[in-house]
C-alpha atoms as a PDB file:
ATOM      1  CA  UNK A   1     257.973 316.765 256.505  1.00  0.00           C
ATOM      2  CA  UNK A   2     255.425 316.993 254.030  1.00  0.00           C
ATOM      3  CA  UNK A   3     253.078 314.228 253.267  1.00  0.00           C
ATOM      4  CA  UNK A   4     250.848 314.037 250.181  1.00  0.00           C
ATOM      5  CA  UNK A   5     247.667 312.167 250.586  1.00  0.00           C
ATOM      6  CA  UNK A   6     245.398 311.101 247.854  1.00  0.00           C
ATOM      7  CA  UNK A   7     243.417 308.362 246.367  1.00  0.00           C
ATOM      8  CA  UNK A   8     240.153 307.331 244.220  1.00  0.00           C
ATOM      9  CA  UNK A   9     236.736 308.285 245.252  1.00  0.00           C
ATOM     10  CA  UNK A  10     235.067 305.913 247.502  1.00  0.00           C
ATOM     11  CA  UNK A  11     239.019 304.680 248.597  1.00  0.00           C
ATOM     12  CA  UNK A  12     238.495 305.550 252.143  1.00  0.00           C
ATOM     13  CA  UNK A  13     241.198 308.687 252.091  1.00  0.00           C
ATOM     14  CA  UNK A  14     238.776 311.120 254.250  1.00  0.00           C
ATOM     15  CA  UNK A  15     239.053 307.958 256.468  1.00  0.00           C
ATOM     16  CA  UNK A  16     242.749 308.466 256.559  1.00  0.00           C
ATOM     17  CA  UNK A  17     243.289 312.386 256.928  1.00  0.00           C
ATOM     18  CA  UNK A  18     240.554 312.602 259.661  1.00  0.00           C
ATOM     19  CA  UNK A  19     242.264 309.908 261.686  1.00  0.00           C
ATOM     20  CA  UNK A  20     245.634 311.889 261.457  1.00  0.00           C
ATOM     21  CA  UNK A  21     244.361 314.814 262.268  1.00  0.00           C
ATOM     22  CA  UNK A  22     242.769 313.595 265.856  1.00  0.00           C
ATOM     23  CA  UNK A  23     246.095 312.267 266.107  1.00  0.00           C
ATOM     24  CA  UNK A  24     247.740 315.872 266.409  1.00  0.00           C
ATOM     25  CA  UNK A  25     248.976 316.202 262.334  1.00  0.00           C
ATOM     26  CA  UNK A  26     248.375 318.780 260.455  1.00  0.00           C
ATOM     27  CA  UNK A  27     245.931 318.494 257.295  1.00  0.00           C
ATOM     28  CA  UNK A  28     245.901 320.761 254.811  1.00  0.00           C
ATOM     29  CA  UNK A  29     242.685 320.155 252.846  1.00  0.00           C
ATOM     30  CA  UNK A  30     243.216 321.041 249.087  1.00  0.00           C
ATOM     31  CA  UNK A  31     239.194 320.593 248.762  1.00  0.00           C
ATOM     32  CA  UNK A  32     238.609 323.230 251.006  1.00  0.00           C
ATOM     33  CA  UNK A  33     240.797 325.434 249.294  1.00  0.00           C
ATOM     34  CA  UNK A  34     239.517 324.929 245.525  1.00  0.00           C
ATOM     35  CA  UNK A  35     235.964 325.410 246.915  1.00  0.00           C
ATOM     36  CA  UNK A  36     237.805 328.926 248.262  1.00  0.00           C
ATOM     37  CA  UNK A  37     238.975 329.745 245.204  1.00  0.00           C
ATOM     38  CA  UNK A  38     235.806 329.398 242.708  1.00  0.00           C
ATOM     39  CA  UNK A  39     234.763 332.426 245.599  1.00  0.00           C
ATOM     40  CA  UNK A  40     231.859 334.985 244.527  1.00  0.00           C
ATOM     41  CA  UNK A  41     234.491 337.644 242.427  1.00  0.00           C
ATOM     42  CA  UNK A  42     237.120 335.467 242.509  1.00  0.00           C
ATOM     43  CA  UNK A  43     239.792 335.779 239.751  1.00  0.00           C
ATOM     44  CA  UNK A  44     239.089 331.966 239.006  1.00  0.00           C
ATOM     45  CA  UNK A  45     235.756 332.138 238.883  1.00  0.00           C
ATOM     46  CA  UNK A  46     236.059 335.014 236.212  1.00  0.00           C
ATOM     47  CA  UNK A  47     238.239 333.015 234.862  1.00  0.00           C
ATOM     48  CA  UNK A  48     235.482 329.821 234.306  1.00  0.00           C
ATOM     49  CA  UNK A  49     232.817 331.994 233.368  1.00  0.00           C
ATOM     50  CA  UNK A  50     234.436 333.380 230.407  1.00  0.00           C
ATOM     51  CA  UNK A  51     235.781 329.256 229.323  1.00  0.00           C
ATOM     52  CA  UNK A  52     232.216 327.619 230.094  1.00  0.00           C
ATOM     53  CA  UNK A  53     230.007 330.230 229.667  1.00  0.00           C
ATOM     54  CA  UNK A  54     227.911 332.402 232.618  1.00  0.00           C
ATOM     55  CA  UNK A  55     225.159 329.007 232.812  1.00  0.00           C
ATOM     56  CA  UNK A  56     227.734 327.435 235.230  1.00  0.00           C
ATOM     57  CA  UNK A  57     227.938 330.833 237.426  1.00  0.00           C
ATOM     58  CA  UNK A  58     225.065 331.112 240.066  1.00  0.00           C
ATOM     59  CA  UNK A  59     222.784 334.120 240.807  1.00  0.00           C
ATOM     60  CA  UNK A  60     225.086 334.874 244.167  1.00  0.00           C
ATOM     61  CA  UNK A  61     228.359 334.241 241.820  1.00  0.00           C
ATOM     62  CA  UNK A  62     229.615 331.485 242.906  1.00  0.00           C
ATOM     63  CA  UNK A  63     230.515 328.131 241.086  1.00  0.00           C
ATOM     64  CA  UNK A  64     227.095 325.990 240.238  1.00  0.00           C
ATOM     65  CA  UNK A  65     228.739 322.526 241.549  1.00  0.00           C
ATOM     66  CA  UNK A  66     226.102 320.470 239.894  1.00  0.00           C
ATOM     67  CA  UNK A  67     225.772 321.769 236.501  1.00  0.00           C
ATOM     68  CA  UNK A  68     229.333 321.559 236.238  1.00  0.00           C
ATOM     69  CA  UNK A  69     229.543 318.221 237.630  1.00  0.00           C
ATOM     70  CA  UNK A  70     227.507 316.621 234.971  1.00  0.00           C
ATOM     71  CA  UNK A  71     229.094 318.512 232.785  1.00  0.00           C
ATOM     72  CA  UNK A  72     232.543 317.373 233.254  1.00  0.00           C
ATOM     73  CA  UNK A  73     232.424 313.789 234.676  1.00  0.00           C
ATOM     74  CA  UNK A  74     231.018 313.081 231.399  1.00  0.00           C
ATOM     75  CA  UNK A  75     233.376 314.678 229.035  1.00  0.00           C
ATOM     76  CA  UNK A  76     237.675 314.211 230.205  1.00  0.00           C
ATOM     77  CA  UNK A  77     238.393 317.135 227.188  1.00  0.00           C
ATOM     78  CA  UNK A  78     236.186 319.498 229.376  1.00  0.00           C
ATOM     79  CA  UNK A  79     237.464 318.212 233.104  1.00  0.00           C
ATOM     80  CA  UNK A  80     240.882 319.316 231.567  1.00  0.00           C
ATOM     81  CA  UNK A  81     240.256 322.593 231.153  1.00  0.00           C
ATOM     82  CA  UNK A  82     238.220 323.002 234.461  1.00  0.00           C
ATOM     83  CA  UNK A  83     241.699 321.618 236.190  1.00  0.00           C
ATOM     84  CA  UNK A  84     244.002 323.399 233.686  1.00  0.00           C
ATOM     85  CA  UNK A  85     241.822 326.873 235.093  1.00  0.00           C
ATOM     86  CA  UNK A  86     241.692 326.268 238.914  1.00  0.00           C
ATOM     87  CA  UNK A  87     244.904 324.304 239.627  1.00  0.00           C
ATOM     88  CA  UNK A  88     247.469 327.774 239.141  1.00  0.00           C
ATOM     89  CA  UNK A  89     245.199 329.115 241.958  1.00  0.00           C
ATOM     90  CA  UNK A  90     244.610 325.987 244.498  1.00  0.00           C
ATOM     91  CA  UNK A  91     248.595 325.214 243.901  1.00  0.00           C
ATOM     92  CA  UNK A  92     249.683 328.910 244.693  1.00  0.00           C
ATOM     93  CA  UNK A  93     247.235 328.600 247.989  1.00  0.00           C
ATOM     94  CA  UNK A  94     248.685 325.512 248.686  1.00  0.00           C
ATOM     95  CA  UNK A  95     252.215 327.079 248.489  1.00  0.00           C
ATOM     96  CA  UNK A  96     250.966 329.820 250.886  1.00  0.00           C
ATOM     97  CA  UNK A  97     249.609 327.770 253.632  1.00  0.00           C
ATOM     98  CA  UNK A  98     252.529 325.109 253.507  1.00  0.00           C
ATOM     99  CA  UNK A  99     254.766 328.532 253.538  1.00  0.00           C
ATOM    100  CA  UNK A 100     253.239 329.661 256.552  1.00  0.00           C
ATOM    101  CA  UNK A 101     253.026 325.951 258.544  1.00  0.00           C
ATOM    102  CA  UNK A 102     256.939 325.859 258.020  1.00  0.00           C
ATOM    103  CA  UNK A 103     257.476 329.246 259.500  1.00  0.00           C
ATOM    104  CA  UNK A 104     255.469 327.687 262.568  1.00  0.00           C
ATOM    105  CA  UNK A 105     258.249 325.059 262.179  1.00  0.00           C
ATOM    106  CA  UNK A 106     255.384 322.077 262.168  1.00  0.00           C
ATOM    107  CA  UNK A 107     256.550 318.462 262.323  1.00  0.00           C
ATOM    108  CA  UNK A 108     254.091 316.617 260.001  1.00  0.00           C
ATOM    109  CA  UNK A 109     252.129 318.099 257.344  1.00  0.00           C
ATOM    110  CA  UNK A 110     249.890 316.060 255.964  1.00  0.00           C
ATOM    111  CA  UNK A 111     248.186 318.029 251.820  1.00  0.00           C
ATOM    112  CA  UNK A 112     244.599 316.199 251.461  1.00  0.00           C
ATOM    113  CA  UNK A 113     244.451 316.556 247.918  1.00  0.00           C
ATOM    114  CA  UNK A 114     242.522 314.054 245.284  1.00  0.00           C
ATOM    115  CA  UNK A 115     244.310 315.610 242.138  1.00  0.00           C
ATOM    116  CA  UNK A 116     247.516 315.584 243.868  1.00  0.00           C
ATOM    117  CA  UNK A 117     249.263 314.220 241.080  1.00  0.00           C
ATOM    118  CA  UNK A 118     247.234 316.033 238.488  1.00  0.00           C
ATOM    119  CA  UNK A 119     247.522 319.374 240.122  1.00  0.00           C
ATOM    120  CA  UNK A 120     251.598 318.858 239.895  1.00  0.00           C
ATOM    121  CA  UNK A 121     250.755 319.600 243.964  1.00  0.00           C
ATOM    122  CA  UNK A 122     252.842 316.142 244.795  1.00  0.00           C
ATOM    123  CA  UNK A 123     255.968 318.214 243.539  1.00  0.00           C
ATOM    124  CA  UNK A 124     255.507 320.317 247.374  1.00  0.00           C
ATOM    125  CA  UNK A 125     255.838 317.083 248.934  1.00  0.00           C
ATOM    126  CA  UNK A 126     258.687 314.659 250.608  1.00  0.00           C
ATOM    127  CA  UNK A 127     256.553 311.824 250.714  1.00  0.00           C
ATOM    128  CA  UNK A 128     253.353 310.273 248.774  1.00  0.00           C
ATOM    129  CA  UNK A 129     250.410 308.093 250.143  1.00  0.00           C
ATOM    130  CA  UNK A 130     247.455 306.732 248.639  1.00  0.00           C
ATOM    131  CA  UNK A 131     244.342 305.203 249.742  1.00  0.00           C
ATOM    132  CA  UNK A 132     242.874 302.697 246.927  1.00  0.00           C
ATOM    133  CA  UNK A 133     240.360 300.325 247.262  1.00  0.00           C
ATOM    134  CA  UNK A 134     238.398 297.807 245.057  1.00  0.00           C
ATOM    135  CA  UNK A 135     236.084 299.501 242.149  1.00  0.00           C
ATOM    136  CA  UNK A 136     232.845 297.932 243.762  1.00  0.00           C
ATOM    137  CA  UNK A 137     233.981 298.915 247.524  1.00  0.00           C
ATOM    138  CA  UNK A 138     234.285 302.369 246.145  1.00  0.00           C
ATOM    139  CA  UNK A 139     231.162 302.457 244.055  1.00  0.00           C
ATOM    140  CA  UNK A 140     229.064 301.222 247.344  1.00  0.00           C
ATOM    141  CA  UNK A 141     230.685 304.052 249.353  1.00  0.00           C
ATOM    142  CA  UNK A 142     229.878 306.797 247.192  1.00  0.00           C
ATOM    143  CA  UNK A 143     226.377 305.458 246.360  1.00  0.00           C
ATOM    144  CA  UNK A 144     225.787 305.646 250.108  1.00  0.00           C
ATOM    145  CA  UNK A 145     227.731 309.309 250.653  1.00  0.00           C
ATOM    146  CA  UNK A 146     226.606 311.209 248.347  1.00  0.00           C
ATOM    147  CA  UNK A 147     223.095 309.909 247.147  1.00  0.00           C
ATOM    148  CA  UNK A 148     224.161 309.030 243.746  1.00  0.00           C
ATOM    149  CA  UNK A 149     222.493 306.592 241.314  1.00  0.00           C
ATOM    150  CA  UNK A 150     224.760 303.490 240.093  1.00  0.00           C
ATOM    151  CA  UNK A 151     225.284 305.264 236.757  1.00  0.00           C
ATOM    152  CA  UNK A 152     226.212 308.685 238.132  1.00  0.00           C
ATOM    153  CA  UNK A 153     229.097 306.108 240.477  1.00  0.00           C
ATOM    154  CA  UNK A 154     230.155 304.587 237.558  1.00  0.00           C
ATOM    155  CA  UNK A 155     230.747 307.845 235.910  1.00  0.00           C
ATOM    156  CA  UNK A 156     232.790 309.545 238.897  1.00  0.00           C
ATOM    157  CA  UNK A 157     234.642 306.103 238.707  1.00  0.00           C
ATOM    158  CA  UNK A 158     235.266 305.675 235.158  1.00  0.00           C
ATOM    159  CA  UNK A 159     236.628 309.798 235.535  1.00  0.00           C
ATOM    160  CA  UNK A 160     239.858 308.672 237.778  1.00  0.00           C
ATOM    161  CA  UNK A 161     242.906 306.557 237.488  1.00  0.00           C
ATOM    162  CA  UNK A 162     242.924 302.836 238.124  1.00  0.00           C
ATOM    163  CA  UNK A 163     244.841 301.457 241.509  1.00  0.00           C
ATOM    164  CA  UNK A 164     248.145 301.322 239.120  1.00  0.00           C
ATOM    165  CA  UNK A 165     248.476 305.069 238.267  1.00  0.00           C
ATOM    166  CA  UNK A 166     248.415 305.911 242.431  1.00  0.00           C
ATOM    167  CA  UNK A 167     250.814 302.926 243.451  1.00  0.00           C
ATOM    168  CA  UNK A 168     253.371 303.472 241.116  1.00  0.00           C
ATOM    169  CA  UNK A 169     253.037 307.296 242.105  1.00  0.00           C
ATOM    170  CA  UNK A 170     253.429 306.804 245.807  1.00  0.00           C
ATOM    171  CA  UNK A 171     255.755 305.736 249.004  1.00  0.00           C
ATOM    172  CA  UNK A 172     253.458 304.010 250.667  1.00  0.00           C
ATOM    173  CA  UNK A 173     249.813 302.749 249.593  1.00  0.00           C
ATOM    174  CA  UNK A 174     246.795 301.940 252.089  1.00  0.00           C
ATOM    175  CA  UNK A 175     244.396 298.957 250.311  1.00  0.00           C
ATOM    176  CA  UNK A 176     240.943 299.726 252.142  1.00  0.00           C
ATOM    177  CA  UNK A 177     239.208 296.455 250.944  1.00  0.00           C
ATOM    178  CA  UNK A 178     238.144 295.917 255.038  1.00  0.00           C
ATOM    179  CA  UNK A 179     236.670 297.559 257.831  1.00  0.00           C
ATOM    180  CA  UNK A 180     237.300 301.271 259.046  1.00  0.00           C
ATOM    181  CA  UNK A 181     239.435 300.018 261.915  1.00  0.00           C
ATOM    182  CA  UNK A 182     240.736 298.119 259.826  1.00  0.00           C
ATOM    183  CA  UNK A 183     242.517 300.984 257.754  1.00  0.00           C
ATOM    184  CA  UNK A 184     242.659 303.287 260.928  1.00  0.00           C
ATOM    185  CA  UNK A 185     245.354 299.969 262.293  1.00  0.00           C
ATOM    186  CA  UNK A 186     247.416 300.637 258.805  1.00  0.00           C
ATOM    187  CA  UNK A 187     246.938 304.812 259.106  1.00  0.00           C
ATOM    188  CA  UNK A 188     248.396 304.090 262.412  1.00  0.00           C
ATOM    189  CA  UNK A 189     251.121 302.430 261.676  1.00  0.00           C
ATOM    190  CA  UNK A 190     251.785 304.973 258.716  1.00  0.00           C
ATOM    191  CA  UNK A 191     251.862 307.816 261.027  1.00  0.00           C
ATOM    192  CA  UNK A 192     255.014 305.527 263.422  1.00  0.00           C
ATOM    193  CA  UNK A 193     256.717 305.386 259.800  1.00  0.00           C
ATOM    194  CA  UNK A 194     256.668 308.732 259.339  1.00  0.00           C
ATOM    195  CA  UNK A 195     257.317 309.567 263.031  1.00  0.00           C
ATOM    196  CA  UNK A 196     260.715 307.548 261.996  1.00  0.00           C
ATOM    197  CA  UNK A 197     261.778 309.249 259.003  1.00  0.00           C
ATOM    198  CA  UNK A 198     261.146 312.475 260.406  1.00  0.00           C
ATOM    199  CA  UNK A 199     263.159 311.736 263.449  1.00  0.00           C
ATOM    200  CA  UNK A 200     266.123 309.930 261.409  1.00  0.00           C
ATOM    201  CA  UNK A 201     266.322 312.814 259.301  1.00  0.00           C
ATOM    202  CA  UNK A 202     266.399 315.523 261.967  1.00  0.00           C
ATOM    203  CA  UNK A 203     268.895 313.500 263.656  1.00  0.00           C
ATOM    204  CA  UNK A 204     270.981 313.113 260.244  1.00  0.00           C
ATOM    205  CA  UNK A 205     270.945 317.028 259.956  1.00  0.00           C
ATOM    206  CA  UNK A 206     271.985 318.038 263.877  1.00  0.00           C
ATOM    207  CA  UNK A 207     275.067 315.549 263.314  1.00  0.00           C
ATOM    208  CA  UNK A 208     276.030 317.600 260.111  1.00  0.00           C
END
């Protein structure tokens, strides 16, 4: 079975996919792979240096993060085309690892992706969670993890979809408005769901 994960900045989704994975599912972390992809000599990064312009390509050719940051968070026209470049190559990845994982014939597979949806990545999937939480929750956590004034928050914010866009999107939604064990109880109880499904649906396939 696999699992989509995603949710707003701040939501509490890290939360989520790092509890599954102690718990013995495996994540597939679409972060990890568009940071990958924007590689020194990478076709994609070829690709954004000839869109933006060789300022957003560092000295050791790889992606400068920051400058392009600022750059898009403050402008959706320009976020478009940095998605509408790198999501062909993190989707094929994607395809490759989840390819691979089934081949291993893997029970849960959990895809950590925040532009699931966007991406077109929650098409690879059987089932859809998201992690949302309350706009000033969110803003505190990402003030606190990654050293950002209250005006560069509100822009990351302001960047994403509200709550509505993710639960209307998704099976099952995990509200992160408490406390981490808090959310790690509903994650747990997620993962017993799933357990379920999975199990019903092997069953419903050996009595075919």
């Amino acid at each position: 079975m696999i699992v989509g994960l995603t949710g707003q900045t701040g939501a509490g989704k890290s939360t989520v996919s790092d509890y599954l994975r102690e718990n013995g599912v495996v994540v597939i972390d679409a972060d990890k792979i568009a940071r990958e992809v924007v590689e020194t000599g990478s076709a994609c990064i070829a690709d954004i240096a000839l869109e933006f312009g060789c300022e957003y390509i560092n000295m050791d050719g790889t992606l400068n993060r920051k400058k392009m940051a600022r750059t898009v968070f403050n402008d959706k026209e320009k976020l478009k085309k940095l998605n509408n470049l790198m999501f062909p190559y993190i989707i094929d990845s994607i395809r490759r690892e989840l390819k691979r994982l089934r081949e291993q014939q893997e029970g849960i597979i959990v895809l950590d992706a925040p532009t699931l949806f966007e991406s077109g990545a929650d098409r690879e999937c059987d089932r859809v969670v998201s992690v949302t939480a309350d706009v000033q929750s969110r803003k505190e956590r990402i003030i606190r993890r990654d050293k950002l004034t209250e005006e560069e928050a509100d822009e990351r914010i302001q960047a994403q979809h509200d709550e509505e866009y993710y639960k209307s999107r998704s099976w099952q939604v995990l509200e992160n408005n408490g406390s981490i064990d808090e959310l790690k109880n509903q994650t747990s109880v997620l993962l017993s769901k799933l357990e379920a499904e999975m199990e019903a649906g092997n069953s419903s396939e050996a009595q075919q």
